[in-house]
C-alpha atoms as a PDB file:
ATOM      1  CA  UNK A   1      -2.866  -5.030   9.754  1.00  0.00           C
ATOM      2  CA  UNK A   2      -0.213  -7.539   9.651  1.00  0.00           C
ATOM      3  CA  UNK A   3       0.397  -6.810   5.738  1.00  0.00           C
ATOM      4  CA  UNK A   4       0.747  -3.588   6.817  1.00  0.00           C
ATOM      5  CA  UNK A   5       2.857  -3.780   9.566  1.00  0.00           C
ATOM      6  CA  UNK A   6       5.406  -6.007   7.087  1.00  0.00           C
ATOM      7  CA  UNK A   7       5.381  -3.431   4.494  1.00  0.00           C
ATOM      8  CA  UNK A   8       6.519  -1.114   7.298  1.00  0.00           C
ATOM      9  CA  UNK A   9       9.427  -3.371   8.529  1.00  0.00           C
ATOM     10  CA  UNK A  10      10.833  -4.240   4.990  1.00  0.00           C
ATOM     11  CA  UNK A  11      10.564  -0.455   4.122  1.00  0.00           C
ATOM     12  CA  UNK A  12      12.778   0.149   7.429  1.00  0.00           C
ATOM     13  CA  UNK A  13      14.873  -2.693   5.867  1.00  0.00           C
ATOM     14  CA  UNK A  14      15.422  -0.590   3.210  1.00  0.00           C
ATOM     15  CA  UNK A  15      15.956   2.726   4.665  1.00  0.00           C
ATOM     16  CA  UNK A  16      19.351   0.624   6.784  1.00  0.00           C
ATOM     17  CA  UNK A  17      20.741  -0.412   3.538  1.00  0.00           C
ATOM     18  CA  UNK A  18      24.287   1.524   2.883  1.00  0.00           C
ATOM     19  CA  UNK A  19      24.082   1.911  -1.081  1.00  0.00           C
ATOM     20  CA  UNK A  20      27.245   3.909  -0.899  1.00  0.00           C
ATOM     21  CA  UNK A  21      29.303   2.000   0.662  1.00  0.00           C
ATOM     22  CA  UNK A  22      28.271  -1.179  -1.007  1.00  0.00           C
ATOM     23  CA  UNK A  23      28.699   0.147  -4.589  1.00  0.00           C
ATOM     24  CA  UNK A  24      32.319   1.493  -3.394  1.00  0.00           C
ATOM     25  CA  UNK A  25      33.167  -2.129  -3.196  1.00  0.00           C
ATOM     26  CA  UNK A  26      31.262  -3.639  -6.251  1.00  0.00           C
ATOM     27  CA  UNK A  27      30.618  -1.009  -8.539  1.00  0.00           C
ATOM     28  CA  UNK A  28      33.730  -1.686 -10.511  1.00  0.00           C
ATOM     29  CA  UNK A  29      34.032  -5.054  -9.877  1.00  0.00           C
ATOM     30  CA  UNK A  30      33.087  -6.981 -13.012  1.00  0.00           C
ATOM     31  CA  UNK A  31      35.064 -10.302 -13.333  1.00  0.00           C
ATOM     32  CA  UNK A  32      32.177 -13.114 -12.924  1.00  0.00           C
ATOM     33  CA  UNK A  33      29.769 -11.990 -15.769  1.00  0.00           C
ATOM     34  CA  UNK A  34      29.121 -15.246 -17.613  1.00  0.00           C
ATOM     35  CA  UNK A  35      25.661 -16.651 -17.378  1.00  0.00           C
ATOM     36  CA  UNK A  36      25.361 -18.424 -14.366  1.00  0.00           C
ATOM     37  CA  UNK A  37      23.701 -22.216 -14.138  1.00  0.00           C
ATOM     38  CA  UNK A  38      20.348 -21.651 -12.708  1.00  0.00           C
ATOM     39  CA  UNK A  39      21.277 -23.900  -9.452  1.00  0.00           C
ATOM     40  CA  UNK A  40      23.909 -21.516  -8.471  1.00  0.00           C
ATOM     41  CA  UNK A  41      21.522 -18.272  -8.783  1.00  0.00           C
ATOM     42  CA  UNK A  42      20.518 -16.562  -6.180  1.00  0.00           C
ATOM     43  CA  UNK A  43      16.868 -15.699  -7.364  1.00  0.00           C
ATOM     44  CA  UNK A  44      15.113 -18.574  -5.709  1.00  0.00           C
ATOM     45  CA  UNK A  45      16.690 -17.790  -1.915  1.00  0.00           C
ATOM     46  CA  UNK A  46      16.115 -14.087  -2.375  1.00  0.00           C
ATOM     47  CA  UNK A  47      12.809 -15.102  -2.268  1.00  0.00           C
ATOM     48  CA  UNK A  48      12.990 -17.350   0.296  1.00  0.00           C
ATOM     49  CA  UNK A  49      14.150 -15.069   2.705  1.00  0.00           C
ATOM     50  CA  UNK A  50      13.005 -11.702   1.836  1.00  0.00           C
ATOM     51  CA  UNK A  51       9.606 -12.891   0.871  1.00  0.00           C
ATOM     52  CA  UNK A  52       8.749 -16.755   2.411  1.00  0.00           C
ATOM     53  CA  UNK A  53      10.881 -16.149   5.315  1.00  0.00           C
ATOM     54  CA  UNK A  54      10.757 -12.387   5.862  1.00  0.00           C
ATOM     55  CA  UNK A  55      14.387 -12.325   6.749  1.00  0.00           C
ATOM     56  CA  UNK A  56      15.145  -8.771   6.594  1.00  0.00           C
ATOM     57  CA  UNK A  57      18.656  -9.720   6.801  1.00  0.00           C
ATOM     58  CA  UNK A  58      21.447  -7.336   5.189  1.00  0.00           C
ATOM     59  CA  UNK A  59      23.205  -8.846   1.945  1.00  0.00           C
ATOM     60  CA  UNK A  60      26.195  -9.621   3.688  1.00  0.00           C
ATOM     61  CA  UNK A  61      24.013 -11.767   5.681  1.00  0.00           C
ATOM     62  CA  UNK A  62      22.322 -12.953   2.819  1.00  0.00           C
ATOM     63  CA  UNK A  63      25.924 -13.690   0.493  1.00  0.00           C
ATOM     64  CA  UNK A  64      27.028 -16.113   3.753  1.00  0.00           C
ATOM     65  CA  UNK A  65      23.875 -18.139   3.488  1.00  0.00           C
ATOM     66  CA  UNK A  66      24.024 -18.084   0.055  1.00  0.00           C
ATOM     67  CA  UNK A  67      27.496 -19.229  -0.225  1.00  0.00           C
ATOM     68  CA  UNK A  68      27.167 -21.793   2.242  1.00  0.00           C
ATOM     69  CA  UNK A  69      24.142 -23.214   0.338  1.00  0.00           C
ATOM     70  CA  UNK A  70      25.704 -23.130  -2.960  1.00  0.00           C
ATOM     71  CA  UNK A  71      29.423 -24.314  -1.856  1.00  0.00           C
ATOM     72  CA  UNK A  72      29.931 -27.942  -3.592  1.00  0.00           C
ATOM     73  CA  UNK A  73      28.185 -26.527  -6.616  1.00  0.00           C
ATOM     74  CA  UNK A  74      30.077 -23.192  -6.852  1.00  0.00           C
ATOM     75  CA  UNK A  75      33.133 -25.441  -6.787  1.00  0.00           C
ATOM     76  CA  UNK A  76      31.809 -27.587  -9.341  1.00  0.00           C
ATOM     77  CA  UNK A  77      31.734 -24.243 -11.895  1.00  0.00           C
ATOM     78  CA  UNK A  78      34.630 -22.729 -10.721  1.00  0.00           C
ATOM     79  CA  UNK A  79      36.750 -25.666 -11.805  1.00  0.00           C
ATOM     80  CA  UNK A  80      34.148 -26.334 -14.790  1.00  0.00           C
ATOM     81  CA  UNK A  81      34.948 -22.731 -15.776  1.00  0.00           C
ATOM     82  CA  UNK A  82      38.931 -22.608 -15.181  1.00  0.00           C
ATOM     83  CA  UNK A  83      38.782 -19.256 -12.857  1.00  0.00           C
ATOM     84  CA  UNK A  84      41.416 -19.313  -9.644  1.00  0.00           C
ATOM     85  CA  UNK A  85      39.451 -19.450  -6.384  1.00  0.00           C
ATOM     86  CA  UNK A  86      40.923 -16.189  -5.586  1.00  0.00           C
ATOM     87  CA  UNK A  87      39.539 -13.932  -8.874  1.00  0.00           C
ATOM     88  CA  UNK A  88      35.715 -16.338  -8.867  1.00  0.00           C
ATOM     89  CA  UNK A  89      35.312 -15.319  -4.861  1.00  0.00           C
ATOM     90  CA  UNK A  90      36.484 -11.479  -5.487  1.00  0.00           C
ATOM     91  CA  UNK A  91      33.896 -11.499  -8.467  1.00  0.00           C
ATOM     92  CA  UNK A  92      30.807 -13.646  -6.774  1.00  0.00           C
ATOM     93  CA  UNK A  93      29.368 -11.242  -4.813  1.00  0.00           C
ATOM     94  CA  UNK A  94      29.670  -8.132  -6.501  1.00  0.00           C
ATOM     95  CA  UNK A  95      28.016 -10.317  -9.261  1.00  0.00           C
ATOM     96  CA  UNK A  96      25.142 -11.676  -6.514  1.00  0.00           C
ATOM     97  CA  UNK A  97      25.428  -7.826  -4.983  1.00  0.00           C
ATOM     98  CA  UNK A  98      24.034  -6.709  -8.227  1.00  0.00           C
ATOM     99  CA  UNK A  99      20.722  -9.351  -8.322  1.00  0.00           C
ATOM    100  CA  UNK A 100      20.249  -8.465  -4.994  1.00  0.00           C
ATOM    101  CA  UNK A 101      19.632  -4.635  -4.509  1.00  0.00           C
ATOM    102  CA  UNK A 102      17.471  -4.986  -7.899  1.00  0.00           C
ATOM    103  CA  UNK A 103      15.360  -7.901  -6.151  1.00  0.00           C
ATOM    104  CA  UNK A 104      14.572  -6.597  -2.891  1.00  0.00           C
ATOM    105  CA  UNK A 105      13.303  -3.451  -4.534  1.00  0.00           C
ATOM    106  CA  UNK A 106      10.997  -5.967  -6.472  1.00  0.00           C
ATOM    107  CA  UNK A 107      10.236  -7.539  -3.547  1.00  0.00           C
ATOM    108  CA  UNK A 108       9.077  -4.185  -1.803  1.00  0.00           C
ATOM    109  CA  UNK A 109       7.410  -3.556  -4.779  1.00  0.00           C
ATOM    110  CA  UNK A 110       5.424  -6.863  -3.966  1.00  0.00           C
ATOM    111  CA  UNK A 111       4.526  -5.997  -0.415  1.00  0.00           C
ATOM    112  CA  UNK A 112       3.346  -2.504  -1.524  1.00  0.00           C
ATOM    113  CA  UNK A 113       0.892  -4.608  -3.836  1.00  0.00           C
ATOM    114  CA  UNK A 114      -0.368  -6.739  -0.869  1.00  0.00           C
ATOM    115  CA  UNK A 115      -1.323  -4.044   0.595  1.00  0.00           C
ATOM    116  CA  UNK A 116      -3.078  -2.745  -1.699  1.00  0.00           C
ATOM    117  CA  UNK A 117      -4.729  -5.869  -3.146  1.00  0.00           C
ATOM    118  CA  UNK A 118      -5.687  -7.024   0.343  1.00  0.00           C
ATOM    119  CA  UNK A 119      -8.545  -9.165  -0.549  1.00  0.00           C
ATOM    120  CA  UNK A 120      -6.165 -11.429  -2.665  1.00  0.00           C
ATOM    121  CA  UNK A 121      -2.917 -13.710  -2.560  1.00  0.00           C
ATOM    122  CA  UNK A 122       0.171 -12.096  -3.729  1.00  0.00           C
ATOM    123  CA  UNK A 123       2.582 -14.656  -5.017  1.00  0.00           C
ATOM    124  CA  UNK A 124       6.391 -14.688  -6.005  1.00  0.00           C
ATOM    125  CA  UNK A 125       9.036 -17.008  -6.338  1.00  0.00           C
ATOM    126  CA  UNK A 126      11.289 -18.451  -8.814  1.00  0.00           C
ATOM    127  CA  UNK A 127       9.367 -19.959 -11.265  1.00  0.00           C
ATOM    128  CA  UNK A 128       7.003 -17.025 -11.281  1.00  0.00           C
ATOM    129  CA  UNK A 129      10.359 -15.133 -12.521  1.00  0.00           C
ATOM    130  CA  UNK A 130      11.578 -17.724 -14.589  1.00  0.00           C
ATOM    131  CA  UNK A 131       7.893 -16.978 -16.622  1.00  0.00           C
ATOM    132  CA  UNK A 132       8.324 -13.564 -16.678  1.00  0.00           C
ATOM    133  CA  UNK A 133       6.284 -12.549 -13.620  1.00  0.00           C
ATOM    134  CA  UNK A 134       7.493 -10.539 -10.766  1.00  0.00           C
ATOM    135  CA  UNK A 135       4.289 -10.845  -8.579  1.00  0.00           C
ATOM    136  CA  UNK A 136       1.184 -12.172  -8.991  1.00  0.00           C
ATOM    137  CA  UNK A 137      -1.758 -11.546  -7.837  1.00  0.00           C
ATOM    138  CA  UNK A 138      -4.788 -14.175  -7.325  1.00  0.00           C
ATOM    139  CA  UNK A 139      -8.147 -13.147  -6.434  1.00  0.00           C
ATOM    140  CA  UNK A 140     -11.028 -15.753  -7.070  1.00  0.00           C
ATOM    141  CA  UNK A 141     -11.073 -16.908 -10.600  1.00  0.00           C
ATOM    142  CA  UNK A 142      -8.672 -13.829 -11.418  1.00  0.00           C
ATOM    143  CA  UNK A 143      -4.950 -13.715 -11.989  1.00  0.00           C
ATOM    144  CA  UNK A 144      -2.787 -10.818 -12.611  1.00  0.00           C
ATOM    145  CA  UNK A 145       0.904 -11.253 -13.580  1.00  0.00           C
ATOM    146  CA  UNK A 146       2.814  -8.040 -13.508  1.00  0.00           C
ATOM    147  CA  UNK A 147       6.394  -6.960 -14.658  1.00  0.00           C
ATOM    148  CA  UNK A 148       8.296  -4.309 -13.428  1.00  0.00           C
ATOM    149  CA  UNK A 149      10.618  -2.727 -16.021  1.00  0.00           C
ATOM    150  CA  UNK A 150      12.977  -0.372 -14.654  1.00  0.00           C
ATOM    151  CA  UNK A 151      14.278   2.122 -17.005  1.00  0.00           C
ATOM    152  CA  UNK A 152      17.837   3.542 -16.428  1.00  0.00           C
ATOM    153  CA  UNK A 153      21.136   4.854 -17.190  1.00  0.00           C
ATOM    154  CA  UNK A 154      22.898   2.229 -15.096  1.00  0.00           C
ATOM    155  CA  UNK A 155      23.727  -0.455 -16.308  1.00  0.00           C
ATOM    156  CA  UNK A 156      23.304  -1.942 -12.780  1.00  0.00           C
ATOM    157  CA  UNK A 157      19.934  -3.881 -13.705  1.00  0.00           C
ATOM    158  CA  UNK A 158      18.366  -6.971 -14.284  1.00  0.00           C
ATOM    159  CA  UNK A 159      17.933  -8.003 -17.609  1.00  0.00           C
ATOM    160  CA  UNK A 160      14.114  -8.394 -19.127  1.00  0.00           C
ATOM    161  CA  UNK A 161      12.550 -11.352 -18.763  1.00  0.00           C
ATOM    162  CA  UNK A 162      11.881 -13.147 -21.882  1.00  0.00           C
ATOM    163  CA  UNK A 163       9.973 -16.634 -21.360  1.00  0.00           C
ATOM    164  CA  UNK A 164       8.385 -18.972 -23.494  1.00  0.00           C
ATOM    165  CA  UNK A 165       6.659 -20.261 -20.725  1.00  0.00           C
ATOM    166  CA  UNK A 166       2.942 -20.147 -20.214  1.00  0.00           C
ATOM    167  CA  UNK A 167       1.381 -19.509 -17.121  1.00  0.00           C
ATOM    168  CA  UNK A 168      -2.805 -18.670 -16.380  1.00  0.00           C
ATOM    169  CA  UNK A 169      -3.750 -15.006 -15.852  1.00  0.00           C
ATOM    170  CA  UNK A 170      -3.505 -11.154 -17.506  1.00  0.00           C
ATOM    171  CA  UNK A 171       0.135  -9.621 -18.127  1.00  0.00           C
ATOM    172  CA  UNK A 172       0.171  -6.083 -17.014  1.00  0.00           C
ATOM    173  CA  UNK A 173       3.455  -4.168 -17.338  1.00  0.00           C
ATOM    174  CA  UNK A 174       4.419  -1.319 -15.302  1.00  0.00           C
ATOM    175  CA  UNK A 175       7.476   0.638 -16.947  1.00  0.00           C
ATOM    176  CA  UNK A 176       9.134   3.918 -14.333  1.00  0.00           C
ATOM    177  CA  UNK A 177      12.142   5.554 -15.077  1.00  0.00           C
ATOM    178  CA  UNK A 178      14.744   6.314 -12.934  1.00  0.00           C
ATOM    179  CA  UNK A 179      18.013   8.711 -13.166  1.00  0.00           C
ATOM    180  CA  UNK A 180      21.436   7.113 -12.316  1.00  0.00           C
ATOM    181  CA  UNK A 181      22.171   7.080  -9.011  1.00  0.00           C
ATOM    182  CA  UNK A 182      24.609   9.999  -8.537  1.00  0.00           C
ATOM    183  CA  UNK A 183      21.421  11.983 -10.145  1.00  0.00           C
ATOM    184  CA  UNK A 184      19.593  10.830  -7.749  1.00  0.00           C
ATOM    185  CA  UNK A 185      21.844  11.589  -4.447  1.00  0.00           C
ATOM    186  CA  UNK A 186      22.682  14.797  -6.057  1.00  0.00           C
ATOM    187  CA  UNK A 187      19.859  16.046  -8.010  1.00  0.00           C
ATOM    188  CA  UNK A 188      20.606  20.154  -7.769  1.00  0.00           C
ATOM    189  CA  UNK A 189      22.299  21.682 -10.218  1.00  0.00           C
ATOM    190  CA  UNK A 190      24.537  24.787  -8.466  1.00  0.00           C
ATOM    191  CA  UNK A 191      21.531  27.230  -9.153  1.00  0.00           C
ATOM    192  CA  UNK A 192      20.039  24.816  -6.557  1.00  0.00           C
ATOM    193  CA  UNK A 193      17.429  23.626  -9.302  1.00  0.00           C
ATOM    194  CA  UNK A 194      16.750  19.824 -10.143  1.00  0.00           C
ATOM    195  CA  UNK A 195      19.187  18.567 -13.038  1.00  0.00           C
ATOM    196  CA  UNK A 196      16.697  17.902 -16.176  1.00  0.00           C
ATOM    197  CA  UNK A 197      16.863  13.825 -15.888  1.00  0.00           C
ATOM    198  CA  UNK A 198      15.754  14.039 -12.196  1.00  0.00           C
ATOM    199  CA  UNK A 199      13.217  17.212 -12.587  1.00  0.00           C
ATOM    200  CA  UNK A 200      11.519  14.980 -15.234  1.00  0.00           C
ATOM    201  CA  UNK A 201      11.644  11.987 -12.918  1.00  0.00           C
ATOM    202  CA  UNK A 202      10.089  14.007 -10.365  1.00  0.00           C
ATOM    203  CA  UNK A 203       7.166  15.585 -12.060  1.00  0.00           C
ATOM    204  CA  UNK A 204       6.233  12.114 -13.639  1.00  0.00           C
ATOM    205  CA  UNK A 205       6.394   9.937 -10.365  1.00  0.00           C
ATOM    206  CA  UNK A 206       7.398  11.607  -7.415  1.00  0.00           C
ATOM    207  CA  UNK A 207       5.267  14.695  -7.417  1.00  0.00           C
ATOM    208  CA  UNK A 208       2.318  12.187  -8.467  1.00  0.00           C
ATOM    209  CA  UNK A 209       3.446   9.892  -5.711  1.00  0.00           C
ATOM    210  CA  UNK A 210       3.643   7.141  -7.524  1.00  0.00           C
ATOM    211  CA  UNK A 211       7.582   6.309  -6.459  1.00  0.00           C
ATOM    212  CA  UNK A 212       9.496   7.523  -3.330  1.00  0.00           C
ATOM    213  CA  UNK A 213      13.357   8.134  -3.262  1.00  0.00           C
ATOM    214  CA  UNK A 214      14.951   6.834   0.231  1.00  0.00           C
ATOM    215  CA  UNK A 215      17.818   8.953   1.900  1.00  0.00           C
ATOM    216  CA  UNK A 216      19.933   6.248   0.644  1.00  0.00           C
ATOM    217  CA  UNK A 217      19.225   6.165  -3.110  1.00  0.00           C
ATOM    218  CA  UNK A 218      16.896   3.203  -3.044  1.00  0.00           C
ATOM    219  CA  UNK A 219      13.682   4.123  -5.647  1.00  0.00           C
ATOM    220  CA  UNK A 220      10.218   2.562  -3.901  1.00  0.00           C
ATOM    221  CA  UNK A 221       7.035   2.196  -5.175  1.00  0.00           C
ATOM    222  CA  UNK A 222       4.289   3.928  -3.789  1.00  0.00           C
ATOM    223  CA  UNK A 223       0.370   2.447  -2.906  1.00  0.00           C
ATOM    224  CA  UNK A 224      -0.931   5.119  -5.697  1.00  0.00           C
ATOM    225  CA  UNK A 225       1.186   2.995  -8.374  1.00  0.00           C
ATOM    226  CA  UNK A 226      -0.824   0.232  -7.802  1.00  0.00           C
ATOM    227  CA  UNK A 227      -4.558   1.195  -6.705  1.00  0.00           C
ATOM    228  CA  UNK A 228      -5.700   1.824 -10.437  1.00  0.00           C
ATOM    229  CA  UNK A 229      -5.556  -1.902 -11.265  1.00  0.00           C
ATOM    230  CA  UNK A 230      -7.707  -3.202  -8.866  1.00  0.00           C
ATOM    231  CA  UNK A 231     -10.372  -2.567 -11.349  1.00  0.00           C
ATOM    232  CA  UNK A 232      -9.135  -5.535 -13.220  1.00  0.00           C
ATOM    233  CA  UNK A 233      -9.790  -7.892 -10.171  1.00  0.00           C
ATOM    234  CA  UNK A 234     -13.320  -6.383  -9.623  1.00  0.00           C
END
């Protein structure tokens, strides 16, 4: 009950978030875009918070803890770097904005799965990323490490993971494609049917209900996604 009940509450998380009005202000914003050292990445307190924590909080929220927990060291690669304070803080968080609304969908993605694999331990974190896991899941002797590849026309995405590191268990890849995002808010063409991209998107996943579209834009995965692999933890 109480998995359920926080799959519920993070989905209402969700459902608050204003994807409009946050990619008004970052979507053309592109000015930090260098690799970032892994100390001053937000990956590890996303899941902290969203995950550890279950801090619903909204990512403005979220940027003011981040920045105040990364301040000396943000410092330390501005000046490394050479960038005015003014141009590195208009860039950070449209740069952080970015990992975060890919990593809470992740992270929902994660719930959804402990849920549905309720008689094991769902597990994520950094280091679990860092090997090229999103979520695992550990039941008995049994380990299953999936990846979630999004497929899409925006560019607006987290890179694949590519690790050489090894960790125990079986690799399962789930790959879902997803329009752009003005597809998806306006998906009719004027004859009031679905534009091709989305109608395809639809009949694969949505009709299926294997993903769900929020009013906002935000693409969710459904319990049907993940029932068929419980057979590999049986």
């Amino acid at each position: 009950m109480e998995k359920e009940e926080d799959l519920e509450r993070f989905t209402e998380f969700l459902k608050s978030v204003d994807l409009d009005d946050y990619r008004g202000k970052y979507r053309q914003t592109k000015i930090v875009e260098m690799d970032l050292p892994k100390e001053i990445q937000a990956i590890a307190l996303l899941y902290n918070v969203y995950w550890e924590e279950k801090q619903f909080v909204s990512f403005d929220e979220f940027y003011n803890r981040y920045l105040e927990d990364k301040k000396a060291l943000l410092e330390d690669f501005r000046n490394k770097i050479g960038m005015c304070d003014i141009c590195f803080y208009k860039g950070l968080p449209a740069r952080i904005y970015r990992t975060w609304a890919s990593l809470i969908t992740q992270i929902h993605a994660g719930y959804v799965a402990d849920v549905v694999f309720n008689e094991g331990i769902v597990n994520m974190s950094e280091d679990l990323d860092h090997s090229g896991a999103d979520f695992q899941i550990v039941a008995g002797k049994k380990i299953l490490n999936f990846q979630v590849k999004k497929e899409t026309q925006s560019r607006e995405v987290r890179a694949e993971k590519k690790s050489k590191r090894k960790i125990k268990g079986k690799f399962i890849t789930i790959k879902y494609e997803v329009p752009n995002f003005d597809d998806i808010k306006n998906n009719q063409k004027k004859d009031g049917n679905f534009k091709a991209g989305y109608k395809r998107f639809y009949n694969k996943y949505l009709k299926k209900k294997l993903l769900r579209v929020l009013d906002n834009g935000f693409v969710i995965f459904e319990k049907n996604y993940f029932i068929p692999f419980k057979k590999f933890i049986k």
